[in-house]
N, C-alpha and C. Protein backbone atom coordinates (compact mmCIF):
# COMPACT_ATOMS: atom_id res chain seq x y z
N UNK A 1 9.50 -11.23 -60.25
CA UNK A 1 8.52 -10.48 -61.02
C UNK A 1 8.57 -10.88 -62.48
N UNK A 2 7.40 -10.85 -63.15
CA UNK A 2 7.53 -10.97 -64.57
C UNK A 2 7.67 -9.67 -65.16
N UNK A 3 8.53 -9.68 -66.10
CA UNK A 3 8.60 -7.75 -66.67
C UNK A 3 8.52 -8.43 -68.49
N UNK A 4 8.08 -7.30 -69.09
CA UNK A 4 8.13 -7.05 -70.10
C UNK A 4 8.97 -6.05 -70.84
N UNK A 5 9.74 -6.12 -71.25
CA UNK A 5 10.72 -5.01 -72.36
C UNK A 5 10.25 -4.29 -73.31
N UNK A 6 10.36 -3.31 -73.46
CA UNK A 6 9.74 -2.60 -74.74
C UNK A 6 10.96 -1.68 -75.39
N UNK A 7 11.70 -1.98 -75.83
CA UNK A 7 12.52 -0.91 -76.71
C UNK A 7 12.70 -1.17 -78.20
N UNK A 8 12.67 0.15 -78.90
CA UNK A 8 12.90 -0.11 -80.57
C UNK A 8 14.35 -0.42 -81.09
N UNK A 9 15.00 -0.56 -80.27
CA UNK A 9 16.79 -0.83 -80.53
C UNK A 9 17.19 -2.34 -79.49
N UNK A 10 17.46 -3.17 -80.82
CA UNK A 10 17.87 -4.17 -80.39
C UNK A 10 18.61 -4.84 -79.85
N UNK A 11 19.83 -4.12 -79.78
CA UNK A 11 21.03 -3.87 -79.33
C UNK A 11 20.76 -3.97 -77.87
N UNK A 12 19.46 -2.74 -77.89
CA UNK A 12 19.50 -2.16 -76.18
C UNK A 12 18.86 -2.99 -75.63
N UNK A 13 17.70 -3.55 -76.09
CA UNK A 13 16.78 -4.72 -75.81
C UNK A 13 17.54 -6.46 -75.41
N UNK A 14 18.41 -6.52 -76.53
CA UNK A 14 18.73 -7.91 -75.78
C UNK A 14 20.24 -7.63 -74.96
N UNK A 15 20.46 -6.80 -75.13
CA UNK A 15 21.85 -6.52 -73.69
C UNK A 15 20.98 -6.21 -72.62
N UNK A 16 19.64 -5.48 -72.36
CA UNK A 16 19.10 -5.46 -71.34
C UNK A 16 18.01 -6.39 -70.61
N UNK A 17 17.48 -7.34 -71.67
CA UNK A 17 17.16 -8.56 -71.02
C UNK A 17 18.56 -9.48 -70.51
N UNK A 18 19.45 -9.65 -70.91
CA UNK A 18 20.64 -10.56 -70.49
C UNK A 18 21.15 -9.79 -69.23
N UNK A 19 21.00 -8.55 -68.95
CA UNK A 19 21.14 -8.28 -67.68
C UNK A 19 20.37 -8.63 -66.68
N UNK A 20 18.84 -8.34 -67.03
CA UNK A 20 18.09 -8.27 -66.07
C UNK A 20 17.92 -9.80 -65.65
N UNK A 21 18.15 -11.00 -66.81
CA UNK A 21 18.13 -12.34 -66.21
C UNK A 21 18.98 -12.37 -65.36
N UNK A 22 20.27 -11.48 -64.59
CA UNK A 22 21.11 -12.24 -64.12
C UNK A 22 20.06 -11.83 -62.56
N UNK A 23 19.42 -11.28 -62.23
CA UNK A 23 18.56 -10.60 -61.08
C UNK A 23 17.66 -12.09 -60.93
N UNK A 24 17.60 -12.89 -59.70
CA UNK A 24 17.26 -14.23 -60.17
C UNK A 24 16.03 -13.86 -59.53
N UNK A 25 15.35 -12.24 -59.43
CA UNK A 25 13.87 -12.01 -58.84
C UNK A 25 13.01 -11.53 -60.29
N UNK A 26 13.77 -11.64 -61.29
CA UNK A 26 13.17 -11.12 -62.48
C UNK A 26 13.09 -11.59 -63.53
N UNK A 27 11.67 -12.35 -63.92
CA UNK A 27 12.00 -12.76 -65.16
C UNK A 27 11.20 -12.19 -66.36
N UNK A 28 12.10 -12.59 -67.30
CA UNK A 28 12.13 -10.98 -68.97
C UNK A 28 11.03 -12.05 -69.18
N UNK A 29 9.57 -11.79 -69.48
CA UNK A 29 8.57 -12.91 -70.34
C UNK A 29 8.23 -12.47 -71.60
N UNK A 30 8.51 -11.14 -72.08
CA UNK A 30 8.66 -11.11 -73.64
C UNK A 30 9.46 -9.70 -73.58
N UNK A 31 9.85 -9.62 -75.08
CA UNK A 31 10.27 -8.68 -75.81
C UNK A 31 9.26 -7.59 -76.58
N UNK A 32 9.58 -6.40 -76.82
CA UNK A 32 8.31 -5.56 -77.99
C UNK A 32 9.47 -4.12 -78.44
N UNK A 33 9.19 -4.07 -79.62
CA UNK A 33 10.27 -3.50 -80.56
C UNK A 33 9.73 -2.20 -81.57
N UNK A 34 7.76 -2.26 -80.94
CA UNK A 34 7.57 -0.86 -81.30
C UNK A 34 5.83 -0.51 -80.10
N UNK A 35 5.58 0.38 -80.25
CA UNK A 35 4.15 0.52 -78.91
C UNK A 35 3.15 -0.06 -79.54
N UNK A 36 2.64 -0.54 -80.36
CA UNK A 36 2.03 -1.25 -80.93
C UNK A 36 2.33 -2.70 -80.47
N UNK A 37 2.94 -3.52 -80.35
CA UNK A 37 3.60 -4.47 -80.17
C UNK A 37 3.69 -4.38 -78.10
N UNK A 38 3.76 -3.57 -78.01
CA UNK A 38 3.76 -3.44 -76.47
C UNK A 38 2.57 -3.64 -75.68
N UNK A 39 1.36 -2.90 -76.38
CA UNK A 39 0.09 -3.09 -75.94
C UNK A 39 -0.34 -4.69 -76.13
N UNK A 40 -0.32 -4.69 -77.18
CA UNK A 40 -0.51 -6.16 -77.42
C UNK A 40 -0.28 -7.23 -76.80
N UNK A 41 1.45 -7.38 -76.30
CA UNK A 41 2.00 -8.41 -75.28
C UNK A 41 2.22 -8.14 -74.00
N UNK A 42 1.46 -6.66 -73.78
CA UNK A 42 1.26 -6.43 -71.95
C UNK A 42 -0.48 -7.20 -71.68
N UNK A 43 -1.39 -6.72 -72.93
CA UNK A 43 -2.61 -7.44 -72.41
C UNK A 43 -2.68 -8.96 -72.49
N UNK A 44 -1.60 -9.52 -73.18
CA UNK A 44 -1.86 -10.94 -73.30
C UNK A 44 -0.93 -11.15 -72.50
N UNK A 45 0.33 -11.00 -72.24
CA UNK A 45 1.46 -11.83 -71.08
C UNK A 45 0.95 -10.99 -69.74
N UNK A 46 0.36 -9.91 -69.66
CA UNK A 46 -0.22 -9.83 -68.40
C UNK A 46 1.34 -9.67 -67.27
N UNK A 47 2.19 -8.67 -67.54
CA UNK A 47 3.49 -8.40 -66.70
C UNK A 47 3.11 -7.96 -65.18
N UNK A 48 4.17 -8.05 -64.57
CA UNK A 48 4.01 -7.34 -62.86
C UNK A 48 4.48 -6.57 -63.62
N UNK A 49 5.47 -5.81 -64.21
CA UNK A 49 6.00 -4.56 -64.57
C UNK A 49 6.53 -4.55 -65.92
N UNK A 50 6.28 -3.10 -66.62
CA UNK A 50 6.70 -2.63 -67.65
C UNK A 50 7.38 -2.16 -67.69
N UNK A 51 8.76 -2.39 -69.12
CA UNK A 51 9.50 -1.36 -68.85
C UNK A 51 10.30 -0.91 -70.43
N UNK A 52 9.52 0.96 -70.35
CA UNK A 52 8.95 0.82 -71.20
C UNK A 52 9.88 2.18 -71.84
N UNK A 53 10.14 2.22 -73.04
CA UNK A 53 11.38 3.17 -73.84
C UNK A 53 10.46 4.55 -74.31
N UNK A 54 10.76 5.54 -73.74
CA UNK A 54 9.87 7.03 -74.28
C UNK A 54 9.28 6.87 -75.60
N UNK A 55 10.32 7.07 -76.58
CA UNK A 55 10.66 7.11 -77.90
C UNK A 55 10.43 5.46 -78.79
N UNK A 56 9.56 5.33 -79.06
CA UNK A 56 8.98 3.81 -79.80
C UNK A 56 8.30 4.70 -81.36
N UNK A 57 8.48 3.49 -81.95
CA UNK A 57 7.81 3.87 -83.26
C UNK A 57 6.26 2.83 -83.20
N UNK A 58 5.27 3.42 -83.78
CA UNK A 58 3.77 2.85 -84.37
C UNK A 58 3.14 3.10 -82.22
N UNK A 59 3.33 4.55 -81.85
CA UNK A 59 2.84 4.83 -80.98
C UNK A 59 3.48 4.70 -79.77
N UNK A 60 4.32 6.05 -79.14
CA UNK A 60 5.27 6.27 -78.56
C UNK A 60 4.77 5.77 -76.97
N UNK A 61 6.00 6.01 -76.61
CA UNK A 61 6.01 5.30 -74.68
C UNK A 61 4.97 6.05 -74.29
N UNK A 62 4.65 7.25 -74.10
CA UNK A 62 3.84 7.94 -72.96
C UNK A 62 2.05 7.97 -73.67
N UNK A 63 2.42 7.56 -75.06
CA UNK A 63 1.07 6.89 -75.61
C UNK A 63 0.54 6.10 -75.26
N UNK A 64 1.44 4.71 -75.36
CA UNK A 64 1.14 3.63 -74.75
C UNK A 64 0.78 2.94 -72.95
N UNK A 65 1.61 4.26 -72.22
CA UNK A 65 1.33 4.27 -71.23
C UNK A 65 -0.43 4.77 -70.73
N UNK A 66 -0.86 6.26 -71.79
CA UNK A 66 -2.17 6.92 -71.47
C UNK A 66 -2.83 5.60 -72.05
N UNK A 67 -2.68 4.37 -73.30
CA UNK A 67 -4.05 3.86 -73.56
C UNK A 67 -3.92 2.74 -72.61
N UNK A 68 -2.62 2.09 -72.10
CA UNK A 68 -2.92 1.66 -70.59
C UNK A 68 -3.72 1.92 -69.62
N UNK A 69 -3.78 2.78 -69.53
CA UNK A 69 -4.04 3.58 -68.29
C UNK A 69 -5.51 3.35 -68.56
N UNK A 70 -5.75 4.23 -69.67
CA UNK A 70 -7.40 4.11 -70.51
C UNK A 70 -8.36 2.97 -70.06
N UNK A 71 -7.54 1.77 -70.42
CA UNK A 71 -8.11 0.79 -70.22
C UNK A 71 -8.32 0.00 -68.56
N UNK A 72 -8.06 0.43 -67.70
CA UNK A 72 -8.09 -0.26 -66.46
C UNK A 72 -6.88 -0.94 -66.29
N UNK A 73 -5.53 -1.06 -66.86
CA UNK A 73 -4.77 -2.01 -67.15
C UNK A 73 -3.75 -1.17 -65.76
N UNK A 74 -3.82 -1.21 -64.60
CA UNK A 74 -2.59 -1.09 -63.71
C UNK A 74 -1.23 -1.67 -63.72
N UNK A 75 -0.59 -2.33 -64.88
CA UNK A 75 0.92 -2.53 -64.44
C UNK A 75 1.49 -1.50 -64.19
N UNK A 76 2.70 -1.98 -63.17
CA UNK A 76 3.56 -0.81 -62.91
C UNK A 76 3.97 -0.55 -64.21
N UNK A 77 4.52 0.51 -64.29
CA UNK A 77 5.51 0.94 -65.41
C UNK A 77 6.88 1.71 -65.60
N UNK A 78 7.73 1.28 -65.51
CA UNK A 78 8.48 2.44 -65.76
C UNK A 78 9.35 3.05 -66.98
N UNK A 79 9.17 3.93 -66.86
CA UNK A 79 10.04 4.52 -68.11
C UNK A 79 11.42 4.79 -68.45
N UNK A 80 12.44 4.21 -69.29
CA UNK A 80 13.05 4.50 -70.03
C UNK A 80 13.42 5.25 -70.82
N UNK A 81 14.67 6.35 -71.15
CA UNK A 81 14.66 7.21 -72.10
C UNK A 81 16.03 7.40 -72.11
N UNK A 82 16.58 7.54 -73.05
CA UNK A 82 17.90 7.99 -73.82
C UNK A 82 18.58 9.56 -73.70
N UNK A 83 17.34 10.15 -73.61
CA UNK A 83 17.80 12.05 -73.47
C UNK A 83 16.96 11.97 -71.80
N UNK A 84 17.42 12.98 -71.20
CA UNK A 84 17.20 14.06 -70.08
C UNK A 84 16.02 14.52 -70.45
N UNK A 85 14.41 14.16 -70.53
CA UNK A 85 13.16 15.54 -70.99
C UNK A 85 12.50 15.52 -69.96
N UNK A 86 12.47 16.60 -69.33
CA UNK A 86 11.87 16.59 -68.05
C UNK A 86 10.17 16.76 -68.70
N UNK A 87 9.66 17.07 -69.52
CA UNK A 87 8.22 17.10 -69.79
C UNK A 87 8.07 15.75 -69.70
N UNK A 88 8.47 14.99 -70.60
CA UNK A 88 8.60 13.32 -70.43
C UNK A 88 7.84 12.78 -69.47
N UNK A 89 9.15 13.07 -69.17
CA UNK A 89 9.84 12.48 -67.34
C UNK A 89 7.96 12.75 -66.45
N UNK A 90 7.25 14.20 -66.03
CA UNK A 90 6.67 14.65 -65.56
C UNK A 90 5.31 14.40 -66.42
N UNK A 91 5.09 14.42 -67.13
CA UNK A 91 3.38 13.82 -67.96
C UNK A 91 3.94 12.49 -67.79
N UNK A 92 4.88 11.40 -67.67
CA UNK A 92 4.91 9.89 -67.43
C UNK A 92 4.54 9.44 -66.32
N UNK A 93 4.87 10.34 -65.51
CA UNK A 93 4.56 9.97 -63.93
C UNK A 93 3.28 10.56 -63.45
N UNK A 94 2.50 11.82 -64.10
CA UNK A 94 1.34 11.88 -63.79
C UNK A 94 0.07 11.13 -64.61
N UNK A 95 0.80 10.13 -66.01
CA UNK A 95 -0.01 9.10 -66.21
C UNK A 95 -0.32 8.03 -65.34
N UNK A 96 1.03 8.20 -64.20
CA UNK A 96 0.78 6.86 -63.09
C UNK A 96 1.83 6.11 -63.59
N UNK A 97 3.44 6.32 -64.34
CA UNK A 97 4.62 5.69 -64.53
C UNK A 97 4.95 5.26 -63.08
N UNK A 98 6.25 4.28 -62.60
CA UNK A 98 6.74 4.56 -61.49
C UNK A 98 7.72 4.75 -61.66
N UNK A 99 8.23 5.39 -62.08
CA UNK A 99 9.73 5.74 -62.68
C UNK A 99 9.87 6.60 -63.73
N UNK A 100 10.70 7.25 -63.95
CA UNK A 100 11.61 7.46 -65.30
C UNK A 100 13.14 7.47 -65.31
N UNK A 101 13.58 6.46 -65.83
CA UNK A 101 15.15 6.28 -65.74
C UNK A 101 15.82 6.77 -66.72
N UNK A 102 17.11 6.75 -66.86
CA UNK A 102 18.09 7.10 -68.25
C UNK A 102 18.44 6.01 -68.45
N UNK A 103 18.84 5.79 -69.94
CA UNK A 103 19.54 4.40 -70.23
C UNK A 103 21.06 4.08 -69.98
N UNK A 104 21.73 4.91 -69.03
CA UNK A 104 23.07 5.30 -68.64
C UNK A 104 23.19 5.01 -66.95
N UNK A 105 21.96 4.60 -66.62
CA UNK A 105 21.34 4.79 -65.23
C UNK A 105 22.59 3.52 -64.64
N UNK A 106 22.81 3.38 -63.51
CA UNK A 106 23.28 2.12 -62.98
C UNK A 106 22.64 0.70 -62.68
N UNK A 107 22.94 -0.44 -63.06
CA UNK A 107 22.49 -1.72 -62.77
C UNK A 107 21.44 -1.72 -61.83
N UNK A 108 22.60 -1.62 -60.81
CA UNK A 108 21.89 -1.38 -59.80
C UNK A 108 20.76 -0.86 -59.20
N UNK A 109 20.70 0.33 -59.86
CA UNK A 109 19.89 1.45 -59.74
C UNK A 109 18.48 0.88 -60.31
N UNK A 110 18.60 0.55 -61.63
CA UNK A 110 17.68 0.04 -62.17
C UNK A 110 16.72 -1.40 -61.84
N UNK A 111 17.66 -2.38 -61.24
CA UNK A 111 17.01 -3.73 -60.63
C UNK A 111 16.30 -2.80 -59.22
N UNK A 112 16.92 -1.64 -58.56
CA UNK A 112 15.88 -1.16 -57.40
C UNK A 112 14.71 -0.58 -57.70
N UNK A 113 14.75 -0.39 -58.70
CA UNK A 113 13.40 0.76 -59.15
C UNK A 113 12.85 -0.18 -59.67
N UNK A 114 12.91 -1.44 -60.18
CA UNK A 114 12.22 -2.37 -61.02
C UNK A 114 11.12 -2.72 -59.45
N UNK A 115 12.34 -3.39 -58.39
CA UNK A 115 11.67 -3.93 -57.36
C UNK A 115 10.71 -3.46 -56.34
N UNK A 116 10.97 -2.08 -56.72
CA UNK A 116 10.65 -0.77 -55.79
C UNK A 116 9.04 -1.01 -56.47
N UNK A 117 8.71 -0.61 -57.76
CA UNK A 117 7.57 -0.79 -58.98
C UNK A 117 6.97 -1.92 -58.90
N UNK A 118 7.42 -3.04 -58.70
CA UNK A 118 6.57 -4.06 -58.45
C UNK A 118 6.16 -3.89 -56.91
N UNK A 119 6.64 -3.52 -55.85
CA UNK A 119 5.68 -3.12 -54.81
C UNK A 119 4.64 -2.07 -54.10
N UNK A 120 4.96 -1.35 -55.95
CA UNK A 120 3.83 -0.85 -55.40
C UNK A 120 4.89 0.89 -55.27
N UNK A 121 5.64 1.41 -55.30
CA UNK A 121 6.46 2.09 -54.50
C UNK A 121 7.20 2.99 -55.86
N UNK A 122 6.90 4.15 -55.71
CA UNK A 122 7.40 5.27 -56.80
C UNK A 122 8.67 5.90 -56.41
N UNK A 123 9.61 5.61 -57.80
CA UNK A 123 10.45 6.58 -57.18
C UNK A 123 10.98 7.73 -58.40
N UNK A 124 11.73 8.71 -57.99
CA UNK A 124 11.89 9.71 -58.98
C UNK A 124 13.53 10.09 -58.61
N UNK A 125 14.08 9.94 -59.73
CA UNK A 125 15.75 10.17 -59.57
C UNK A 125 16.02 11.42 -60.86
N UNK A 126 17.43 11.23 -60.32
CA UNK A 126 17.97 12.60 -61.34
C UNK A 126 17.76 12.98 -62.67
N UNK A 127 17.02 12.16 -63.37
CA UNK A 127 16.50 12.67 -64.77
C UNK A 127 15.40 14.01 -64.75
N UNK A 128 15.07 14.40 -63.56
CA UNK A 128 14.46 15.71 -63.73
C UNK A 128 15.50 16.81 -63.29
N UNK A 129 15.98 17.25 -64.56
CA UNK A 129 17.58 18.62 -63.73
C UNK A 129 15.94 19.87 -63.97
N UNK A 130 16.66 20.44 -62.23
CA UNK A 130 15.68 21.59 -61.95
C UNK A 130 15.74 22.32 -63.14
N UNK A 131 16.78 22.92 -63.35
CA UNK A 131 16.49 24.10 -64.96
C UNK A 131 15.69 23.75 -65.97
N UNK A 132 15.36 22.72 -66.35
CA UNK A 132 14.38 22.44 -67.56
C UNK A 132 12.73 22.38 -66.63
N UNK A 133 12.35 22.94 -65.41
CA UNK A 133 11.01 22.27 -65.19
C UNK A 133 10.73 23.57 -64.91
N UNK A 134 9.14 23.49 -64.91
CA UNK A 134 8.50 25.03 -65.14
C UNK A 134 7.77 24.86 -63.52
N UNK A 135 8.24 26.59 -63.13
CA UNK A 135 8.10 27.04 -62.19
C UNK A 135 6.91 27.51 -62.10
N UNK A 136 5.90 27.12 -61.18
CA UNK A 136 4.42 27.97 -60.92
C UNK A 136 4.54 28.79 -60.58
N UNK A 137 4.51 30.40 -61.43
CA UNK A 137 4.48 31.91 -60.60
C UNK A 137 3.30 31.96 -59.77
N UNK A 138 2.25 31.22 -60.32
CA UNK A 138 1.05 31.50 -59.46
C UNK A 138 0.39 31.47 -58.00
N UNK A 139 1.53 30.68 -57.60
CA UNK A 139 1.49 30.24 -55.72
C UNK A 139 2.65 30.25 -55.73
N UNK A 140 3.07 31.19 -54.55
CA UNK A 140 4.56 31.48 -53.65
C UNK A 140 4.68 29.70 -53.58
N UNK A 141 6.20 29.75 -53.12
CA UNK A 141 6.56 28.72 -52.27
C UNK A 141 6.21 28.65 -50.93
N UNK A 142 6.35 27.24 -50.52
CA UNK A 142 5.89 27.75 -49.15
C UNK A 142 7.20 26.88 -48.48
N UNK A 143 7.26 27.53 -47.08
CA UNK A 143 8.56 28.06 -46.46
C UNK A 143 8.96 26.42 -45.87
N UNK A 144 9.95 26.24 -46.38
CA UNK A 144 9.96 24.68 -45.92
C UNK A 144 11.58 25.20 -44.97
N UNK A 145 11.77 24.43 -44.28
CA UNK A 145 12.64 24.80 -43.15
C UNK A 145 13.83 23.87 -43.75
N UNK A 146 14.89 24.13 -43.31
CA UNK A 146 16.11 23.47 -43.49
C UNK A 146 16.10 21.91 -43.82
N UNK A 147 15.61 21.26 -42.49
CA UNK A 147 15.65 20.14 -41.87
C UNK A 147 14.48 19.40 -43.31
N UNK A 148 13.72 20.15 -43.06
CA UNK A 148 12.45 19.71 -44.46
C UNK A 148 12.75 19.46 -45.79
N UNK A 149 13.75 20.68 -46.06
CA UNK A 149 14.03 20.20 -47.47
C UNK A 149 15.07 19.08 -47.26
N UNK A 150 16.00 18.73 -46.18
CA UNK A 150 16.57 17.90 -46.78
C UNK A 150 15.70 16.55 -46.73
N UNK A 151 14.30 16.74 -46.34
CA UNK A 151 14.11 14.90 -46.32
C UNK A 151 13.15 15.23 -47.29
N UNK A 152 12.95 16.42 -47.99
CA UNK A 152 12.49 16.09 -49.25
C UNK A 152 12.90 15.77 -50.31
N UNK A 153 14.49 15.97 -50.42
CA UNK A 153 15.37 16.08 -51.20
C UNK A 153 15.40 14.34 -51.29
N UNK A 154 15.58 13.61 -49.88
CA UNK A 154 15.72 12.69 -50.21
C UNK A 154 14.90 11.34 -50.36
N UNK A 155 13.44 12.37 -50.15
CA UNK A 155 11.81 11.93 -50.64
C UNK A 155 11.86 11.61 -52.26
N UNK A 156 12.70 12.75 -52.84
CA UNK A 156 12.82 12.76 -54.37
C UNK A 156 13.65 11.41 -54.96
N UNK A 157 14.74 11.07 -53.75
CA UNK A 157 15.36 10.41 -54.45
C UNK A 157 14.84 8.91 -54.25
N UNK A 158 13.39 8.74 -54.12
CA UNK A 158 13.11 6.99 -53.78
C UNK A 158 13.36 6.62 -52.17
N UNK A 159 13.96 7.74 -51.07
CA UNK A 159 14.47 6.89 -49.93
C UNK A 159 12.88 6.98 -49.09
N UNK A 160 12.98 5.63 -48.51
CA UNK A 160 11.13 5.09 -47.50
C UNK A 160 11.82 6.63 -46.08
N UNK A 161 10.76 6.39 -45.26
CA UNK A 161 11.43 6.68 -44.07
C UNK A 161 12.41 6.15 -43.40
N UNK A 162 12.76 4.98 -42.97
CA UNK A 162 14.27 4.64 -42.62
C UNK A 162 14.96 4.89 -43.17
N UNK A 163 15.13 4.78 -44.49
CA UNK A 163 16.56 4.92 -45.10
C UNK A 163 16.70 6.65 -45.01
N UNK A 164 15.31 7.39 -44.98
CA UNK A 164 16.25 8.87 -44.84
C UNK A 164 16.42 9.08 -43.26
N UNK A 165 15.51 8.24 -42.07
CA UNK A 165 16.21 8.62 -40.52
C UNK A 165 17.51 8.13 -40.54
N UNK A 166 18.04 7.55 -41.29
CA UNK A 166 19.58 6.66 -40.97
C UNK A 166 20.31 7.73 -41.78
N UNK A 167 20.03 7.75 -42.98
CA UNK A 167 20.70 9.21 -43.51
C UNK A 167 20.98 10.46 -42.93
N UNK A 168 19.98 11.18 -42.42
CA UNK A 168 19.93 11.73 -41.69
C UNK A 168 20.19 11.72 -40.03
N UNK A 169 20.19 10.87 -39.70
CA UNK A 169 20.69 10.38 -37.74
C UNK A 169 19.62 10.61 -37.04
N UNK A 170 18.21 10.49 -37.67
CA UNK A 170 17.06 10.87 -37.11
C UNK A 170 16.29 9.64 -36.29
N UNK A 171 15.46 9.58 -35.32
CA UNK A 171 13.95 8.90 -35.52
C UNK A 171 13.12 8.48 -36.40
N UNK A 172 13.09 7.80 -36.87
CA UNK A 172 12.07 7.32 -37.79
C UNK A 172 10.77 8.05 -37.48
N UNK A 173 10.45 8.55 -36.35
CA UNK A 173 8.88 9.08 -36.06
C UNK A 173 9.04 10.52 -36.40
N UNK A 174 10.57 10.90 -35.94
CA UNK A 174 10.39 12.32 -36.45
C UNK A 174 10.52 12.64 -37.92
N UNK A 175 11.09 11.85 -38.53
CA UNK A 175 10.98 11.70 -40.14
C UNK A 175 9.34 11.56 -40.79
N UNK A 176 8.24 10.88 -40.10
CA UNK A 176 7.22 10.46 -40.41
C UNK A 176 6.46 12.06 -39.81
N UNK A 177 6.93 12.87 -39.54
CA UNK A 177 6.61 14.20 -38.89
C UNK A 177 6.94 14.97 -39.87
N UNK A 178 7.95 15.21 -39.89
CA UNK A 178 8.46 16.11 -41.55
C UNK A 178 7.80 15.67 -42.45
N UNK A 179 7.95 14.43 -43.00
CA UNK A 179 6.72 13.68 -43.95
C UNK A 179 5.40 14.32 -44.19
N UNK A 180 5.01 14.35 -43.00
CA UNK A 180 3.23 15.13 -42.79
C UNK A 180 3.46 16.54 -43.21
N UNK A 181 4.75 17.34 -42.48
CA UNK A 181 4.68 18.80 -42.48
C UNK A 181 4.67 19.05 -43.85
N UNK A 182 5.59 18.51 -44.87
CA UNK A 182 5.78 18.36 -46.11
C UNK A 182 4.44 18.17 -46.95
N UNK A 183 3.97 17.51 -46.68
CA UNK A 183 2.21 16.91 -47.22
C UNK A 183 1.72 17.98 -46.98
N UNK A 184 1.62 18.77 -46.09
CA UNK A 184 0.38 19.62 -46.03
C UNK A 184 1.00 20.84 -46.39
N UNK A 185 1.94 21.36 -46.41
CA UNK A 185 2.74 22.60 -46.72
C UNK A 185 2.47 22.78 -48.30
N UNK A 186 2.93 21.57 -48.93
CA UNK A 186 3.00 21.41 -50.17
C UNK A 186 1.07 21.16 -51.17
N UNK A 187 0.69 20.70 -49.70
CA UNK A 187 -0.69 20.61 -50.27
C UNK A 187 -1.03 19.79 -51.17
N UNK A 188 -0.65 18.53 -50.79
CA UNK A 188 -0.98 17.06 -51.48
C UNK A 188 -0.94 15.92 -50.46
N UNK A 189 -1.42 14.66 -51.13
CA UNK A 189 -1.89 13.80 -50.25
C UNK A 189 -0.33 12.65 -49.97
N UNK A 190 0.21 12.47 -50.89
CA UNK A 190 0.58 11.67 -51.24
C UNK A 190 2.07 12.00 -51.43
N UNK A 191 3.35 10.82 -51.15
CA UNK A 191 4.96 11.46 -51.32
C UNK A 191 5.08 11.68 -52.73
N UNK A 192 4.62 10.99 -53.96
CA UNK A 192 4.95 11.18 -54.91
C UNK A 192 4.24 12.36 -55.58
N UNK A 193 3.01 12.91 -55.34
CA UNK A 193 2.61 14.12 -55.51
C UNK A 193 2.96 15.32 -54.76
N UNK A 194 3.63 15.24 -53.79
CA UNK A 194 4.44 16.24 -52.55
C UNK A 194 5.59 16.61 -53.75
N UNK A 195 6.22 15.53 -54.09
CA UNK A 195 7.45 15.74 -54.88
C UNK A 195 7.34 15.97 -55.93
N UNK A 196 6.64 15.88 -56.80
CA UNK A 196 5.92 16.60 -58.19
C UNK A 196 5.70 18.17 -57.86
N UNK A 197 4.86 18.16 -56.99
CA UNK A 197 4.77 19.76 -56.75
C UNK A 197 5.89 20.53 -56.27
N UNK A 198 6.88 20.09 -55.60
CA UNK A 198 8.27 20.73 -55.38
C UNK A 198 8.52 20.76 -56.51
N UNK A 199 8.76 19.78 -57.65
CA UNK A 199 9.42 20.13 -58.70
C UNK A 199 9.35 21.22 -59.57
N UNK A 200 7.19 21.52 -59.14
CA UNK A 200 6.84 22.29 -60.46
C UNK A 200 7.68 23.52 -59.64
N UNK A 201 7.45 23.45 -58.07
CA UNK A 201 7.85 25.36 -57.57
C UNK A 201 9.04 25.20 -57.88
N UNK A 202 9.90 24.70 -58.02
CA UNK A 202 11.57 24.78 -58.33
C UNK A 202 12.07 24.62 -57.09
N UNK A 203 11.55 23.56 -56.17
CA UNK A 203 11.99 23.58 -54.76
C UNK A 203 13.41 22.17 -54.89
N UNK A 204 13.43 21.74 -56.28
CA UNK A 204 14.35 20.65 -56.36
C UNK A 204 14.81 20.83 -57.25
């Protein structure tokens, strides 16, 4: 994949391109050191993925992400951030982010969500702690059964269906069953909007 970097700390910027070169599926095709500078070398280098720091100076991450967006410009994106803000975190991903990571996150962790984002494939990890996210009084929860929350739990954490039937010791078909029950309980189309809306009820 071609990715683009965007952070205002240089430090963090070239220790994290020298990582990500060692991933021999990823290559860094530029640098950008404020959101101004980001827009600019996403419409001209044209990235498979962004990856992109909350907090930028001359027009912050989730700025630069909405005049993305504005424009027809679909790269993946994901976000970067230094603090825990679950508002962040939650207006980034309903701009259409695929991610929001911490900068503490694991290697690892991070080359999967890069690869995950270039196919297309959202995931959402522990940077949303339930206590900071606002609970909808306005619609009950709705009654998700044991077995449900746990494959939502691990809907939240990025796992496809196999990886949560193997987690779980399940069928893959009966996982793709909970999947649905989950979708329509929750009253959305989609896993990454299933799991947004758990978040807002405080179901995670």
């Amino acid at each position: 994949m071609r990715l683009l970097l965007a952070d205002d700390q240089t430090l963090v910027r070239q220790g994290l391109a020298r990582l990500l070169s060692l991933d021999s599926g990823i290559e860094v095709v530029g640098e950008a050191a404020t959101g101004r500078e980001t827009l600019e070398l996403t419409r001209f280098l044209q990235p498979d993925v962004l990856l992109l720091d909350v907090r930028m100076p001359q027009l912050g991450g989730l700025e630069v992400l909405q005049a993305l967006r504005a424009e027809g410009n679909a790269v993946a994106v994901v976000l970067l951030s230094t603090f825990s803000e679950a508002a962040a975190a939650l207006a980034g991903l309903r701009l259409g982010a695929y991610s929001y990571l911490l900068k503490d996150v694991e290697f690892a962790v991070l080359t999967e969500t890069l690869h995950a984002a270039v196919k297309g494939d959202r995931t959402i990890h522990s940077a949303l702690p339930r206590h900071f996210l606002p609970v909808d009084q306005a619609n009950p929860q709705p009654e998700l059964t044991l077995r449900e929350l746990e494959v939502l739990r691990l809907m939240a954490g990025g796992h496809s269906n196999k990886q949560v039937a193997r987690a779980l010791h399940l069928q893959e078909g009966t996982v793709k069953n909970h999947v649905s029950s989950l979708l329509s309980k929750l009253e959305r189309q989609d896993r990454l909007q299933a799991v947004l809306r758990a978040l807002d009820l405080g179901l995670l």
